[in-house]
Protein backbone atom coordinates (compact mmCIF):
# COMPACT_ATOMS: atom_id res chain seq x y z
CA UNK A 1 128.70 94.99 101.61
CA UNK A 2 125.89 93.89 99.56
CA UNK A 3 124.68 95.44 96.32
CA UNK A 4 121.49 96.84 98.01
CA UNK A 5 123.56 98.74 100.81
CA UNK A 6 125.58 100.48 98.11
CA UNK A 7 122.40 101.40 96.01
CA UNK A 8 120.80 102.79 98.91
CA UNK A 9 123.31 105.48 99.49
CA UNK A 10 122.37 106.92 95.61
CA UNK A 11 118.77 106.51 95.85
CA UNK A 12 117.33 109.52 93.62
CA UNK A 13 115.58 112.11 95.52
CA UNK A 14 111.71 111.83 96.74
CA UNK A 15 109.56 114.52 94.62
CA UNK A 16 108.86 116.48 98.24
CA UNK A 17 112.58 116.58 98.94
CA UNK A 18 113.06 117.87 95.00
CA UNK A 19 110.61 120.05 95.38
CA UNK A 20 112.13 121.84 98.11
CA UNK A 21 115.21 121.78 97.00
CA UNK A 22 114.31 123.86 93.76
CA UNK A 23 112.34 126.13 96.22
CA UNK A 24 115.61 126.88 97.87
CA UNK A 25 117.64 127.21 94.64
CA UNK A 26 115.71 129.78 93.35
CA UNK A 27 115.28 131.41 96.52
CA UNK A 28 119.22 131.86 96.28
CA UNK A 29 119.17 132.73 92.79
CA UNK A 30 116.96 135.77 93.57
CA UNK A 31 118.76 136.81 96.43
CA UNK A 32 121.85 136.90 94.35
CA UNK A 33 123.77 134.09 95.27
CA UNK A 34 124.75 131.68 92.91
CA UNK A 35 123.13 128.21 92.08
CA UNK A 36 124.88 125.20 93.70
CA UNK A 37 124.56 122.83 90.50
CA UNK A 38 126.63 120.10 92.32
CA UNK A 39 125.84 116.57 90.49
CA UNK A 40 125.22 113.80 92.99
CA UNK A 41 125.12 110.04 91.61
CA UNK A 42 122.36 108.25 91.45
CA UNK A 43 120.33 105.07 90.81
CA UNK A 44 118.85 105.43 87.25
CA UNK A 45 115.98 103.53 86.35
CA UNK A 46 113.62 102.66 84.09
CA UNK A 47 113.76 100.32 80.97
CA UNK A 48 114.31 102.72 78.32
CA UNK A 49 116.64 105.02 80.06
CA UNK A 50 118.70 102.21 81.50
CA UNK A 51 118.92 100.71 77.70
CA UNK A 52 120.64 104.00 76.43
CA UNK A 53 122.80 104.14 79.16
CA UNK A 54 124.16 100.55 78.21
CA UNK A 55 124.38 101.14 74.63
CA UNK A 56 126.48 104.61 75.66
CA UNK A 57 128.68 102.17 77.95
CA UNK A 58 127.76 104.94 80.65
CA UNK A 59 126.30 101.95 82.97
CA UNK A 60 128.40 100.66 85.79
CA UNK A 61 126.53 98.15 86.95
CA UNK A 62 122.76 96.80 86.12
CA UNK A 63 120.48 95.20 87.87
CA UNK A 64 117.84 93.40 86.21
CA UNK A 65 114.55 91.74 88.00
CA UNK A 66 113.73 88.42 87.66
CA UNK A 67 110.11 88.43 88.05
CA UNK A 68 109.11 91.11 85.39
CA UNK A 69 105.88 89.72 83.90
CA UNK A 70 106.01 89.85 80.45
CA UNK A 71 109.24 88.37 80.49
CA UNK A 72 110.05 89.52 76.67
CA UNK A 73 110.45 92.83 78.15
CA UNK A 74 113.47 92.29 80.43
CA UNK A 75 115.03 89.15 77.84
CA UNK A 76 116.93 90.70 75.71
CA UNK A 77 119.02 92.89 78.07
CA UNK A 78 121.32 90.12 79.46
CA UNK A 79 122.46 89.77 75.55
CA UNK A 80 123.21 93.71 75.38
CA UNK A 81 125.14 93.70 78.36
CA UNK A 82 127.36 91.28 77.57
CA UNK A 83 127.69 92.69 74.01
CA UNK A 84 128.75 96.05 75.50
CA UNK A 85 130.66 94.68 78.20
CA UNK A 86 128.52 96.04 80.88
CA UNK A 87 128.01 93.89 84.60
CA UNK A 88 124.69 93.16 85.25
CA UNK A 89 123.02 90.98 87.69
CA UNK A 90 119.71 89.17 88.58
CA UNK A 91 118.03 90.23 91.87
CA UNK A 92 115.13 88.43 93.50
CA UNK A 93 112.65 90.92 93.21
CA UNK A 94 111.20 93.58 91.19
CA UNK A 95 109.41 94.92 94.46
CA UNK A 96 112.58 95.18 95.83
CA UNK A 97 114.34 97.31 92.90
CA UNK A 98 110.95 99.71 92.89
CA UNK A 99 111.69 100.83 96.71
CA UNK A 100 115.57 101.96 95.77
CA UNK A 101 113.94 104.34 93.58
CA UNK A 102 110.92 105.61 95.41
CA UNK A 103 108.23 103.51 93.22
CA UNK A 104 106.32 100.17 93.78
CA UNK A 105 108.02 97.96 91.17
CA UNK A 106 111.54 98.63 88.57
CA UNK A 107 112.40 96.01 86.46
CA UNK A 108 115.78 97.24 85.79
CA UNK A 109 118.18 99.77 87.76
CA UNK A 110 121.51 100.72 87.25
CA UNK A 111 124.29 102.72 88.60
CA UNK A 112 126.47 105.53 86.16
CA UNK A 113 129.09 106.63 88.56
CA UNK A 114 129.84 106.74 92.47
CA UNK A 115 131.84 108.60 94.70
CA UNK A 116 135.30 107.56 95.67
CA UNK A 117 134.92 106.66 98.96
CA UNK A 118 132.66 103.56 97.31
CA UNK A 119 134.47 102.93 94.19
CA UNK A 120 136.10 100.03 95.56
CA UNK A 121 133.22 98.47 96.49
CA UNK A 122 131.55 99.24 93.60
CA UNK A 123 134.76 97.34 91.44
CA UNK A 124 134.02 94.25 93.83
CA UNK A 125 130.39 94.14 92.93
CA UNK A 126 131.62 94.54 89.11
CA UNK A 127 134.16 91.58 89.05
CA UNK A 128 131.23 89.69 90.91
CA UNK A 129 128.54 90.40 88.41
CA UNK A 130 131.32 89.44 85.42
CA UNK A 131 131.97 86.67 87.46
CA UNK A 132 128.87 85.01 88.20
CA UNK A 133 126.92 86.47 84.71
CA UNK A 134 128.67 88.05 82.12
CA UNK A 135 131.00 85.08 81.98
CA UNK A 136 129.10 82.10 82.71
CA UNK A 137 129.76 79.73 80.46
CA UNK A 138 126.26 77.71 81.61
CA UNK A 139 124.30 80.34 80.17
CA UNK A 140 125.61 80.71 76.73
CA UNK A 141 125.82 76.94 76.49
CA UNK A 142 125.40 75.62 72.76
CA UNK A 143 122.47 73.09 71.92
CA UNK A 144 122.39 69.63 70.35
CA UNK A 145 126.24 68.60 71.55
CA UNK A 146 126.97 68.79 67.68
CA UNK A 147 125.54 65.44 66.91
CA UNK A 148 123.92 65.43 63.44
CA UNK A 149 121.66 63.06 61.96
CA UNK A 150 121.89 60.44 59.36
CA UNK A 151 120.46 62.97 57.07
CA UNK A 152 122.33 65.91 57.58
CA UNK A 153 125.25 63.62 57.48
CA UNK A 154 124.87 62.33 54.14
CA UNK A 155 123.62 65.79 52.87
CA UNK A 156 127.55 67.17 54.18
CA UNK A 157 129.27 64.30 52.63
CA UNK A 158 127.51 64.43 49.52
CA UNK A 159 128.56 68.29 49.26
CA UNK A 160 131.79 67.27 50.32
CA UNK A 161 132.60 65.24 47.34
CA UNK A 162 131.66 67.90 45.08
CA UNK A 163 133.69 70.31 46.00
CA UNK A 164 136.94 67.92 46.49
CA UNK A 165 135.65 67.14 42.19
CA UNK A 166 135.60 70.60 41.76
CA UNK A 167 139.02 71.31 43.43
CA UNK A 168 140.32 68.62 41.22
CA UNK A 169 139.16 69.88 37.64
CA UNK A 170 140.76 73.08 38.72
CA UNK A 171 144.01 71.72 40.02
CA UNK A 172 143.74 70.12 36.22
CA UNK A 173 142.76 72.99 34.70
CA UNK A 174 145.78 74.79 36.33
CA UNK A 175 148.55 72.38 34.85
């Protein structure tokens, strides 16, 4: 099952269908009956809603477009994820993130809970994303391969040799 096939089942409501269904609620609350207030997961989106549900560890799993244009908007979040130990992955298409929520383009989605029957698939997608993005060591590689220059090198020696002369007068000092 692919991440798209599990998102579809939580796609939020259309505003006709929510519309209707607050018709009926109230309907039933003036007749006397009492309010269904059943919560039903769903796909959250949005940038800033999506960011405070990482930084309250409530996301499951994000999914982040890889075509939002500016780019600086959407950069950072790979960073926060991994610092709060949320999965995330990198889909294809931003167009393709807007239809799971009923809009033309989302940059970033995620998912807060799921029923039972798809929790299992839902921990497969997880280990996947931690897998392939969380843990990849290729994109947290370090630059320059530690080689320093003549400069640099000399600069570190040079400081160095002061403080193995300053450890000495103090081992003298000490006796």
């Amino acid at each position: 099952m692919t991440v798209f096939t599990l998102l579809n089942k939580y796609r939020p409501e259309t505003p006709a269908v929510k519309k209707q269904r607050i018709k009926e609620a109230a309907a039933a609350e003036a007749s006397g009956g009492k309010k269904d207030s059943k919560y039903v997961p769903q796909v959250k989106y949005g940038l800033k809603h999506v960011t405070t549900l990482i930084e309250d560890k409530k996301a499951e799993l994000v999914l982040i477009a890889n075509d939002v244009d500016p780019l600086e908007l959407v950069i950072w979040l790979p960073a926060l994820c991994r610092k709060m130990g949320v999965p995330f992955m990198i889909i294809k298409d931003k167009a393709r993130l807007g239809t799971l929520v009923h809009k033309k383009t989302a940059a970033v989605v995620c998912l807060t809970q799921v029923n039972k029957e798809d929790q299992t698939t839902l921990d497969n997608l997880k280990t996947a994303a931690l897998e392939k993005f969380n843990n990849n060591t290729d994109l947290s590689r370090k630059w320059g391969g530690g080689i320093m220059g003549l400069k640099t090198k000399a600069k570190l020696e040079k400081r160095a040799k002061a403080l193995a002369i300053d450890e000495a007068k103090k081992a003298a000092a000490r006796k």
